[in-house]
N, C-alpha and C. Protein backbone atom coordinates (compact mmCIF):
# COMPACT_ATOMS: atom_id res chain seq x y z
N UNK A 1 -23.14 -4.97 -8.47
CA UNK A 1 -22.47 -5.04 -7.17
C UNK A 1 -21.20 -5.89 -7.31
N UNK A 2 -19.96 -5.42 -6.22
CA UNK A 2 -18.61 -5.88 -6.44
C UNK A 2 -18.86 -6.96 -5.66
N UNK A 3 -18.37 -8.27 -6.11
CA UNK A 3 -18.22 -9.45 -5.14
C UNK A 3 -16.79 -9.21 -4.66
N UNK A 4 -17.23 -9.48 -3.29
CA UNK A 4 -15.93 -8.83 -1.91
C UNK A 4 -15.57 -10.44 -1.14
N UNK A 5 -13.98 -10.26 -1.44
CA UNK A 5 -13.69 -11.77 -0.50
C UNK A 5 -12.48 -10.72 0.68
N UNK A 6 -12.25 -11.78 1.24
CA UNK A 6 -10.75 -11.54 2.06
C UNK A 6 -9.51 -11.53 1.21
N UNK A 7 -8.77 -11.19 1.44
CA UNK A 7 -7.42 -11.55 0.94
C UNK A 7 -6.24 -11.15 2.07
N UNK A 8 -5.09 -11.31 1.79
CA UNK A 8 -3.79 -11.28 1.99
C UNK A 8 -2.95 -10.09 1.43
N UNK A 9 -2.67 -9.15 1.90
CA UNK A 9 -1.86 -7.60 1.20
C UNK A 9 -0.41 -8.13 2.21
N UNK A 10 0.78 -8.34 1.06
CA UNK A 10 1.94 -7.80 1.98
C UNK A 10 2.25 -6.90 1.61
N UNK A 11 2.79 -5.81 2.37
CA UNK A 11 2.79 -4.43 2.37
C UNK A 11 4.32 -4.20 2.33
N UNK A 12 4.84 -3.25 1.98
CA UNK A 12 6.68 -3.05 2.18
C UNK A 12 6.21 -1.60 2.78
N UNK A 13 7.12 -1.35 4.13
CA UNK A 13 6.69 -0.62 4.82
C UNK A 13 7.79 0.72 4.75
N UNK A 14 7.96 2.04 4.55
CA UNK A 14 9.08 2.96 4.37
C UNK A 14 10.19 2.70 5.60
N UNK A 15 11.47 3.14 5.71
CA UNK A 15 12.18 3.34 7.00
C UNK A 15 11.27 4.23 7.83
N UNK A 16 11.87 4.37 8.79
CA UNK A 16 11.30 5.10 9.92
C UNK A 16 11.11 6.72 9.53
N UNK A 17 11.82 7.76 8.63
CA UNK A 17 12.07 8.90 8.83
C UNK A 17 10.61 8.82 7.37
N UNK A 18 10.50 8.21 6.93
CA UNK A 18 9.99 8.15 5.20
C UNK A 18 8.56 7.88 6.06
N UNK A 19 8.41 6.54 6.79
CA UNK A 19 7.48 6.36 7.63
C UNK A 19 6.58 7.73 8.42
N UNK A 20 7.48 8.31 9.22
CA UNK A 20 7.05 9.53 10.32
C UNK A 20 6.42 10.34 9.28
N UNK A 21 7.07 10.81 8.02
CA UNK A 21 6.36 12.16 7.61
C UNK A 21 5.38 11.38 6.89
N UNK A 22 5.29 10.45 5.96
CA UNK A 22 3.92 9.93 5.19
C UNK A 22 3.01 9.74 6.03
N UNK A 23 2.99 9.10 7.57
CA UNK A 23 1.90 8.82 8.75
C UNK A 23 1.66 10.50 9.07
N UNK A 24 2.52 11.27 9.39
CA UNK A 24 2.02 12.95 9.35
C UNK A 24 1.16 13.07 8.23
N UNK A 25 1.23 12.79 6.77
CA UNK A 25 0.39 13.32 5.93
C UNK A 25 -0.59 13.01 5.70
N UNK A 26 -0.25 11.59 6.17
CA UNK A 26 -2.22 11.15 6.27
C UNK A 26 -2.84 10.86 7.31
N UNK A 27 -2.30 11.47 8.54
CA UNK A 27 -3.33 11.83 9.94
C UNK A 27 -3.48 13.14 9.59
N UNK A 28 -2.88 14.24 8.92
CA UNK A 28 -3.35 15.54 8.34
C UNK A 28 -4.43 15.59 7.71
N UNK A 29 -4.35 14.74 6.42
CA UNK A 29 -5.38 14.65 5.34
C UNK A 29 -6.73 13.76 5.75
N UNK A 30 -6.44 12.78 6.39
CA UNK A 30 -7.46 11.95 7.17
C UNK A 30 -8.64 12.65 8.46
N UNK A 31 -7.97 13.91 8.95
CA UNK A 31 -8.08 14.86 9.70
C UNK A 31 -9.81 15.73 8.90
N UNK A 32 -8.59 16.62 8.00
CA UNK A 32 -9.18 17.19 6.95
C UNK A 32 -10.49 16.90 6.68
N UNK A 33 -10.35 15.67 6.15
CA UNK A 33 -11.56 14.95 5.04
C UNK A 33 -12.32 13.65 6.14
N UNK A 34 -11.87 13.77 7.24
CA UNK A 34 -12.60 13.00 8.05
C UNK A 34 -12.57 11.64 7.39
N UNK A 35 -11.59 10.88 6.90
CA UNK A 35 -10.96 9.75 6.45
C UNK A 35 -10.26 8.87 7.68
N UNK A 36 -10.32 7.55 7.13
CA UNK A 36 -9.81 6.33 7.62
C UNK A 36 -8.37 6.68 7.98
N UNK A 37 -7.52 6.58 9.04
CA UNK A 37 -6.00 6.47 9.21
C UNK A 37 -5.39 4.89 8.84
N UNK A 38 -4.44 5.34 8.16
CA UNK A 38 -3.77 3.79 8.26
C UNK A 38 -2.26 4.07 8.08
N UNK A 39 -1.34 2.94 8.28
CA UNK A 39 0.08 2.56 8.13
C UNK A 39 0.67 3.25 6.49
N UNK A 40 1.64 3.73 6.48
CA UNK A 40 2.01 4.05 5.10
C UNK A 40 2.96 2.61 4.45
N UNK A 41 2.38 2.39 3.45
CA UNK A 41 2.44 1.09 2.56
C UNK A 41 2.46 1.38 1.07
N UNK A 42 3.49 0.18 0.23
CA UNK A 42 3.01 0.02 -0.74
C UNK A 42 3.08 -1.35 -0.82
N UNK A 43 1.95 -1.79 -1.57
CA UNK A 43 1.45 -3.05 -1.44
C UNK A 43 2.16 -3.85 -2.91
N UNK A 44 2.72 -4.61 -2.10
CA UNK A 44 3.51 -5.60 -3.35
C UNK A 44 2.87 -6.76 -3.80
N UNK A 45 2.04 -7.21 -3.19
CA UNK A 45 1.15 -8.77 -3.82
C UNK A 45 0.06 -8.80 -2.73
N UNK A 46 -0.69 -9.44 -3.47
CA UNK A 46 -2.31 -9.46 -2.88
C UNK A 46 -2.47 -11.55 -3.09
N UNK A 47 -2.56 -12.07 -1.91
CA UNK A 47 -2.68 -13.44 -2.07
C UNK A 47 -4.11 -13.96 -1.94
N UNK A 48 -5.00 -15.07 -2.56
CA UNK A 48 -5.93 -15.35 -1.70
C UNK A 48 -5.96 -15.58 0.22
N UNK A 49 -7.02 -15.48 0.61
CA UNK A 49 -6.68 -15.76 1.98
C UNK A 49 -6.55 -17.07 2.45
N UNK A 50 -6.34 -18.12 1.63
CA UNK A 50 -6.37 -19.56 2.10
C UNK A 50 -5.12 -19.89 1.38
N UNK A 51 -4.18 -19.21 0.68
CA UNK A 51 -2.77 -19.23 0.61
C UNK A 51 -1.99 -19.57 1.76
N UNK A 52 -0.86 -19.50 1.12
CA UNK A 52 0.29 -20.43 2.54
C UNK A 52 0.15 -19.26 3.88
N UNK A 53 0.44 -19.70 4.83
CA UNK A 53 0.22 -18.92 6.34
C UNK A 53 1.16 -17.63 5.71
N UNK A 54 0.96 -16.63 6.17
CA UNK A 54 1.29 -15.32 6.12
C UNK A 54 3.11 -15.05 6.66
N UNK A 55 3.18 -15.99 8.43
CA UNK A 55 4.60 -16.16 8.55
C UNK A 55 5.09 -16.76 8.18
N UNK A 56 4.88 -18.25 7.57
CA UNK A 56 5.92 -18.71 7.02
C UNK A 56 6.12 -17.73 5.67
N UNK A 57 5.44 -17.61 4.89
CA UNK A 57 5.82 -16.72 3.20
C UNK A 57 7.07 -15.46 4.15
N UNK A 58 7.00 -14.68 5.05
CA UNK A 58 7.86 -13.72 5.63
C UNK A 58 9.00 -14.58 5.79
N UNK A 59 8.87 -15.66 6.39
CA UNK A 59 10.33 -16.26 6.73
C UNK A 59 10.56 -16.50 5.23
N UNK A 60 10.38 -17.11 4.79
CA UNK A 60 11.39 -17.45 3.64
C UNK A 60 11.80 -16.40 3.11
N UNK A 61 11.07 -15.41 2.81
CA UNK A 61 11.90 -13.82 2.32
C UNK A 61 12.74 -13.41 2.83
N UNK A 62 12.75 -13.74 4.26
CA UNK A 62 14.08 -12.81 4.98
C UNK A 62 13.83 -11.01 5.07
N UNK A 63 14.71 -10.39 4.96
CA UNK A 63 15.23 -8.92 5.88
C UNK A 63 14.61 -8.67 4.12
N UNK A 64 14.33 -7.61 3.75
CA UNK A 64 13.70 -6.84 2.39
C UNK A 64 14.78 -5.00 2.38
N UNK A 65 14.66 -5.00 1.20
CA UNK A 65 15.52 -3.58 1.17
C UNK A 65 15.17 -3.06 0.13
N UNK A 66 13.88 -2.34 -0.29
CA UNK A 66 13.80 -1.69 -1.70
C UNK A 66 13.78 -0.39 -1.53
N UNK A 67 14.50 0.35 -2.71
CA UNK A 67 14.54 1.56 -2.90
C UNK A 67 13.63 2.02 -4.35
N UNK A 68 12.54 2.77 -3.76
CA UNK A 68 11.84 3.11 -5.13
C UNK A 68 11.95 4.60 -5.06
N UNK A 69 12.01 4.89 -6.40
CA UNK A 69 12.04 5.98 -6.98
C UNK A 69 10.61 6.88 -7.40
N UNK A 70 10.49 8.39 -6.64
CA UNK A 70 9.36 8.90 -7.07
C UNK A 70 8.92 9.15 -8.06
N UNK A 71 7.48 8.89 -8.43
CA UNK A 71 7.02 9.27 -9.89
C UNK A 71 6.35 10.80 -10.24
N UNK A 72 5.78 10.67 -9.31
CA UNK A 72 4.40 11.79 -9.20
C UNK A 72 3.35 11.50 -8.60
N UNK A 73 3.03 12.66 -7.66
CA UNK A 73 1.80 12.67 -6.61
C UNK A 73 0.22 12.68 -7.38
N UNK A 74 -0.38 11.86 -7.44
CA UNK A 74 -1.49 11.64 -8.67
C UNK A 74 -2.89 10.93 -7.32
N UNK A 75 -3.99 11.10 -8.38
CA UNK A 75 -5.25 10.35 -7.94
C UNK A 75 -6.02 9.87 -9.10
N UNK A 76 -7.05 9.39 -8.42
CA UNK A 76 -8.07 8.26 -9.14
C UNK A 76 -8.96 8.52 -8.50
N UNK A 77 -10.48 7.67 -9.33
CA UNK A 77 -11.37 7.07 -8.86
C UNK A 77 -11.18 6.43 -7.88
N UNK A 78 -10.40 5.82 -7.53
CA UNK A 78 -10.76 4.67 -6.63
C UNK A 78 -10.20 4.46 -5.50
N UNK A 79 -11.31 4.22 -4.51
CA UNK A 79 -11.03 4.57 -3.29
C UNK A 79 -9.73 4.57 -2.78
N UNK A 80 -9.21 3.08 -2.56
CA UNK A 80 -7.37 3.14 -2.31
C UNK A 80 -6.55 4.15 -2.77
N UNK A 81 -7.04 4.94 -3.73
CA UNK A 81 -6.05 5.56 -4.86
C UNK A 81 -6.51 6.79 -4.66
N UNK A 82 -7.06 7.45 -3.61
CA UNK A 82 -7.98 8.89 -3.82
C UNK A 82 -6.78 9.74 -4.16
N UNK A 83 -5.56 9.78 -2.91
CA UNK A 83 -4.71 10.57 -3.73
C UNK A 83 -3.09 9.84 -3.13
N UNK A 84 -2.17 9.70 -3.95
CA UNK A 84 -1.03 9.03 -3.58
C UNK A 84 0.34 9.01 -4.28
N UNK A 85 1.00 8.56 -3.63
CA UNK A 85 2.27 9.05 -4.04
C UNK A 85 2.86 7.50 -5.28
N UNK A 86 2.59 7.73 -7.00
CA UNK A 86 3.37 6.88 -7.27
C UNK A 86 5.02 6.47 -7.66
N UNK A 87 5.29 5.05 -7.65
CA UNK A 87 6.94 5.18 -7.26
C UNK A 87 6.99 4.50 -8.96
N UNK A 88 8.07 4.53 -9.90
CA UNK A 88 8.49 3.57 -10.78
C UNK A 88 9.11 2.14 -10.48
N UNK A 89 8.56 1.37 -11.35
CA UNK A 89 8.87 -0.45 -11.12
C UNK A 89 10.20 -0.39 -11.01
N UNK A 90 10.70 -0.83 -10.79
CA UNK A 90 12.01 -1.63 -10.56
C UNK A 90 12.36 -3.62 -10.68
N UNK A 91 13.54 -3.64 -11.29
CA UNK A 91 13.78 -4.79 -10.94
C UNK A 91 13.55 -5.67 -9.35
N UNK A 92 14.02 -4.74 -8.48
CA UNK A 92 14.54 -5.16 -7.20
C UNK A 92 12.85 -5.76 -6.76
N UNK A 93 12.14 -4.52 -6.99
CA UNK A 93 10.34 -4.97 -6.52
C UNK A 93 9.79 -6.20 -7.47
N UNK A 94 10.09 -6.31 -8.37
CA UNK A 94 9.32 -7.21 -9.15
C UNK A 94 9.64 -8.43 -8.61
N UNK A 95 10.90 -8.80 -8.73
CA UNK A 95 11.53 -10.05 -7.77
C UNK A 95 11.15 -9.92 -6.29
N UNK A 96 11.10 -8.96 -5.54
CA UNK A 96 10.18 -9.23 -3.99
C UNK A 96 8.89 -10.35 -4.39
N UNK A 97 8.26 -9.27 -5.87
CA UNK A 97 6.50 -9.58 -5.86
C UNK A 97 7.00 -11.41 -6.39
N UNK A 98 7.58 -11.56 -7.20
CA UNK A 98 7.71 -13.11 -7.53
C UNK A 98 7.93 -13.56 -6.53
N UNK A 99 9.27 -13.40 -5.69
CA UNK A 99 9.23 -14.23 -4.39
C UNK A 99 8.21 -14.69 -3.96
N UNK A 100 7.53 -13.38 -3.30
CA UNK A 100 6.20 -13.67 -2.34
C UNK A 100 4.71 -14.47 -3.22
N UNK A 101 4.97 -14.45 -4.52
CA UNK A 101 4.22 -15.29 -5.50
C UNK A 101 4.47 -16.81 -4.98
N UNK A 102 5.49 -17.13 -5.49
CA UNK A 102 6.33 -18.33 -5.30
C UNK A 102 6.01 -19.26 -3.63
N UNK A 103 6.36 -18.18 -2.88
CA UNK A 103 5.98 -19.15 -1.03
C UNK A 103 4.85 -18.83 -0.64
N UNK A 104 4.09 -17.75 -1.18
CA UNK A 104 2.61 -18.38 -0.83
C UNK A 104 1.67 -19.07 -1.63
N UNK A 105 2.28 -19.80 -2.54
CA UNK A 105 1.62 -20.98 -3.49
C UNK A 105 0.34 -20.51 -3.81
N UNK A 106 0.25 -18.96 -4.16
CA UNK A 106 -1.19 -18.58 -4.85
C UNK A 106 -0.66 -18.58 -6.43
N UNK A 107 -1.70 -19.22 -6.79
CA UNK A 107 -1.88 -19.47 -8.42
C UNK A 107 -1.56 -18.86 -9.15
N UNK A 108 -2.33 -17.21 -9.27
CA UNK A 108 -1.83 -15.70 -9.84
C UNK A 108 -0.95 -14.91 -9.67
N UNK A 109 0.06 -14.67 -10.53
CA UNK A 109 0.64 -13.50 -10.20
C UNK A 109 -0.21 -11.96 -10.25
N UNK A 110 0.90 -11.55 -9.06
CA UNK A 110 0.25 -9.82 -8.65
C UNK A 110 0.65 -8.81 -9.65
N UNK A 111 0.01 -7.88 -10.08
CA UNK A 111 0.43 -6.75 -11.37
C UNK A 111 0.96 -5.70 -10.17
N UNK A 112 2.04 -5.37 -10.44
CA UNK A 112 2.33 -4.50 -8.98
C UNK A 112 2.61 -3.64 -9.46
N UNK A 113 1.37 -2.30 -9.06
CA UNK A 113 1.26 -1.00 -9.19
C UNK A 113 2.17 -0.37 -8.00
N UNK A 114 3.49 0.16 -8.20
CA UNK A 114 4.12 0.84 -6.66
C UNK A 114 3.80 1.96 -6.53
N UNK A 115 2.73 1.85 -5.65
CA UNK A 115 1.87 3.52 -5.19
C UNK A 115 2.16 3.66 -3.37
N UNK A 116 2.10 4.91 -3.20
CA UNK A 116 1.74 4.95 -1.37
C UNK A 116 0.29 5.57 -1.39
N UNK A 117 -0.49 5.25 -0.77
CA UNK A 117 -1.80 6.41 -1.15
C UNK A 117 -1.59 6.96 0.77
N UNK A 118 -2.16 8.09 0.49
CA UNK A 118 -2.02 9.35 1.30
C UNK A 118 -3.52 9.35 1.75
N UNK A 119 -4.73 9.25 1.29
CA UNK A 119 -5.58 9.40 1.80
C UNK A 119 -6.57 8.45 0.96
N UNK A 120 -7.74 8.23 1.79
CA UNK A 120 -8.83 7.11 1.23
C UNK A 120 -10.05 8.04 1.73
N UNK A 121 -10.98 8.51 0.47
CA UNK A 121 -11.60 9.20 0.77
C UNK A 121 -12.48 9.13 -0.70
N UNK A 122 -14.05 10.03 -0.66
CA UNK A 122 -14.87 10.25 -1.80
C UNK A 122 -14.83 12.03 -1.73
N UNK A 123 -14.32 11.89 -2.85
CA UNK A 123 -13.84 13.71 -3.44
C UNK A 123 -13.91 13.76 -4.65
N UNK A 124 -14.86 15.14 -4.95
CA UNK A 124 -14.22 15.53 -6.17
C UNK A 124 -13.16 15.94 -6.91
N UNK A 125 -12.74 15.69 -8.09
CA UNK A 125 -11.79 15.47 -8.67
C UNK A 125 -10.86 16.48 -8.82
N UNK A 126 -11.67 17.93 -8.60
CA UNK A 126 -11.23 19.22 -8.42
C UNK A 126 -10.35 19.12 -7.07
N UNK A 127 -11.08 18.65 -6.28
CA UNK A 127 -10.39 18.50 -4.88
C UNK A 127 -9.13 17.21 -4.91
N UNK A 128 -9.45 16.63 -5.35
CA UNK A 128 -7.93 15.84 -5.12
C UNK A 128 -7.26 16.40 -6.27
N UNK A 129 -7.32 17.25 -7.45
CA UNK A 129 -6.29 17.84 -8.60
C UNK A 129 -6.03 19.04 -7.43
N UNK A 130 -6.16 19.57 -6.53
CA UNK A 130 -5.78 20.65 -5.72
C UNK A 130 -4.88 20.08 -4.45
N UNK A 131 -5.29 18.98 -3.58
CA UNK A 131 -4.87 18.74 -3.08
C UNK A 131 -3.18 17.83 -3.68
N UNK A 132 -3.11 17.30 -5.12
CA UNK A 132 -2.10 16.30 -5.49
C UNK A 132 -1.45 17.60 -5.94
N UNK A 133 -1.43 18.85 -6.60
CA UNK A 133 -0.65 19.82 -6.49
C UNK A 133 0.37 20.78 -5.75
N UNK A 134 -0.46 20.80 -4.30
CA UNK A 134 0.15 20.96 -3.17
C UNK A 134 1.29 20.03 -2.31
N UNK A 135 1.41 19.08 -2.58
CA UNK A 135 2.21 18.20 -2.06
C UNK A 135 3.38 18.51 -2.54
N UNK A 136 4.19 18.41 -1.40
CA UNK A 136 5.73 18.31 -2.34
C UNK A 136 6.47 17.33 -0.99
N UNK A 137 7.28 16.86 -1.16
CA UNK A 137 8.28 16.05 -0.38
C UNK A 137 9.57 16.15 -0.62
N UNK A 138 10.39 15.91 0.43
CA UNK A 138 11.57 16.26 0.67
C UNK A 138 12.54 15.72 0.02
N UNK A 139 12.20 14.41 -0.57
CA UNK A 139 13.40 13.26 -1.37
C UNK A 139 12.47 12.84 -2.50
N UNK A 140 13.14 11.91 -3.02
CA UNK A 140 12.83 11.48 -4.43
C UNK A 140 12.84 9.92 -4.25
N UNK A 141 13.72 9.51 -3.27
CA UNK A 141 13.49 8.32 -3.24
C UNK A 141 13.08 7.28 -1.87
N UNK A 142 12.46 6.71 -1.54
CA UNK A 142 11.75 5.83 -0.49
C UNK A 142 12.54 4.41 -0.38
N UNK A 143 13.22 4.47 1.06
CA UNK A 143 13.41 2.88 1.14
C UNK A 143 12.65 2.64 1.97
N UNK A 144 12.56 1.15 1.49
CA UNK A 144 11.17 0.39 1.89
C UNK A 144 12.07 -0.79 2.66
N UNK A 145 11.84 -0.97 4.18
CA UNK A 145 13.03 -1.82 5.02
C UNK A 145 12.37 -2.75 5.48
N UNK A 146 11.32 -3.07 5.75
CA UNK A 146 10.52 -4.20 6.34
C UNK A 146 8.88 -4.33 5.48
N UNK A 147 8.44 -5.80 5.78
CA UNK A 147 7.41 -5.76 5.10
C UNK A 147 6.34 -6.29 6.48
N UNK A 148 5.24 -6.25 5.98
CA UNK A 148 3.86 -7.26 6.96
C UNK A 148 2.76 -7.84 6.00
N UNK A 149 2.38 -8.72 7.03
CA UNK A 149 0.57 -9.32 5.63
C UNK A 149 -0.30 -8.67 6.62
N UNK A 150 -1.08 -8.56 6.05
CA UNK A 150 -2.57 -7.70 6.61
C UNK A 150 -3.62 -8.44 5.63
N UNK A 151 -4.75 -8.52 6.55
CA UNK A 151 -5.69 -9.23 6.36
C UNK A 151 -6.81 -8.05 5.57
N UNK A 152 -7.37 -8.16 4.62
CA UNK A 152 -8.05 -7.19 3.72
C UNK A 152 -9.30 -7.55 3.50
N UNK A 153 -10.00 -6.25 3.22
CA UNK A 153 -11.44 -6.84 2.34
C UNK A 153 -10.75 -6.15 0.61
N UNK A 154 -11.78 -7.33 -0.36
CA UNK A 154 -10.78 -6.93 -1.32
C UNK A 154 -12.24 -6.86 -2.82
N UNK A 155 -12.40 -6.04 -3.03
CA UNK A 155 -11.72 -4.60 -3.11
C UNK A 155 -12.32 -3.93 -1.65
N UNK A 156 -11.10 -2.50 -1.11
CA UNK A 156 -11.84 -1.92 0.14
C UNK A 156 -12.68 -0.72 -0.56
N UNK A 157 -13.71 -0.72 -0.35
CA UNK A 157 -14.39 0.74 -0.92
C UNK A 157 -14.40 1.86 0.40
N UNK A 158 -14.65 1.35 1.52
CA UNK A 158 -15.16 2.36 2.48
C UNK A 158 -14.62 2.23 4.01
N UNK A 159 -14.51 3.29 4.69
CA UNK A 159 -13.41 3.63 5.79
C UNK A 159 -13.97 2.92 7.05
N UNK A 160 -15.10 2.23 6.94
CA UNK A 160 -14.90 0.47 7.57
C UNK A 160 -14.35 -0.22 7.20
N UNK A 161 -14.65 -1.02 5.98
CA UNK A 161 -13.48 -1.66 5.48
C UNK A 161 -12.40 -1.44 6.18
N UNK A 162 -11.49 -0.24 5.61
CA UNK A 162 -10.45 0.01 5.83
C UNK A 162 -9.69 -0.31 7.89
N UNK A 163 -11.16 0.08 8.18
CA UNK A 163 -10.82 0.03 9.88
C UNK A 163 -10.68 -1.60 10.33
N UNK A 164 -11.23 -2.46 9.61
CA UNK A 164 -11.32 -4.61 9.76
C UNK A 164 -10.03 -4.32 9.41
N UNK A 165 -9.24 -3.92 8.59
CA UNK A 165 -7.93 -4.20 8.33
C UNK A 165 -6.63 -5.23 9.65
N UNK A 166 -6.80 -6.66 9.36
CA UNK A 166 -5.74 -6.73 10.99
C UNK A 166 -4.15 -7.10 10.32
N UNK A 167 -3.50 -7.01 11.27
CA UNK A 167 -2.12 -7.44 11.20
C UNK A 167 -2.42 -9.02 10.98
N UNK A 168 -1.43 -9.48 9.76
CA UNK A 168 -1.18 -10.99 10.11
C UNK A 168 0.17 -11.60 10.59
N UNK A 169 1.00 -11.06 10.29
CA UNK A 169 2.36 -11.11 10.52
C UNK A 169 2.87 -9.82 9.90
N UNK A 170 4.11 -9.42 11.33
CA UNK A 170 5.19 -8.74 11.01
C UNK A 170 6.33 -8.55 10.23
C-alpha cells in the first residue's frame, strides 16, 4: 500500500482559448468514461503541505508567461497520466520550477514532467492507444499565462481524490 500525504501542486494554467478547448476535451472524455472533471494544468512543482503559504510563494513570482511546445498525445499506467498531452522542457519552465523551489522553502527539488492529462481514468491500454490516436489539436504550442496552488492528495489514484482537490491561491 501507497503511503498518501497532502501536498501543494502549482499548476500553470493555458490562456483562455488553449484553456476552452482542453476543458471541452476533458468534459468530453470525462463524459465518455464517466471520469473526474478538472481544470486543464500542467503541474510545475509539487511542495510539501507545511511549506511556505501558497500566496506568498505566488507573490514573489509575479505575472508567469510560458510557452511550451507539443510533444505527443501519449498514456500510462498511471492514473494522472491515463491519457495526455506531453509538452518538451524548456529553459523558461525549469526556472519557473526553481523559482517556486526557492520561495516555498521545500527541501526537494521537483523533476518536472510538462504533461496536460486529458482524462483520469482505469482503461485498458488498447483503449487509451485508440483514444491517444484520435486526438489531434489545432496548434503546436500552449501558453501557459497564469498559475494557482491546489491542495492535493499525493499520489491521487481515484476520482475522489481527484474531487478533495481545493484551490489554495490564485
Amino acid at each position: 500500500m501507497v503511503e498518501k500525504a497532502h501536498a501543494i501542486a502549482y499548476w500553470l494554467l493555458p490562456e483562455r482559448a488553449a484553456r476552452e478547448l482542453f476543458s471541452r476535451k476533458i468534459r468530453d472524455l470525462a463524459g465518455q468514461f464517466d471520469a473526474p472533471l478538472f481544470e486543464p494544468h500542467a503541474t510545475v512543482f509539487i511542495a510539501p503541505e507545511n511549506s511556505r503559504a501558497p500566496l506568498a510563494v505566488l507573490r514573489d513570482l509575479g505575472q508567469v508567461n510560458v510557452e511550451l511546445t507539443i510533444h505527443s498525445i501519449r498514456f500510462s499506467k498511471n492514473f494522472t497520466k491515463t491519457l495526455f498531452v506531453q509538452f518538451e522542457t524548456n529553459s523558461a519552465l525549469q526556472q519557473l520550477g526553481d523559482a517556486i523551489w526557492k520561495a516555498s522553502g521545500a527541501r526537494n527539488r521537483y523533476l518536472i514532467d510538462p504533461h496536460l492529462s486529458l482524462l483520469y481514468a482505469k482503461l485498458p491500454p488498447e483503449t487509451k492507444q485508440r483514444l491517444a490516436d484520435k486526438i489531434r489539436l489545432p496548434f503546436h504550442e500552449v501558453c501557459f499565462t497564469s498559475i494557482c496552488a491546489m491542495r492535493c492528495i499525493r499520489p491521487t489514484t481515484t476520482a475522489i481524490e481527484v474531487e478533495q482537490w481545493k484551490l489554495l491561491a490564485p
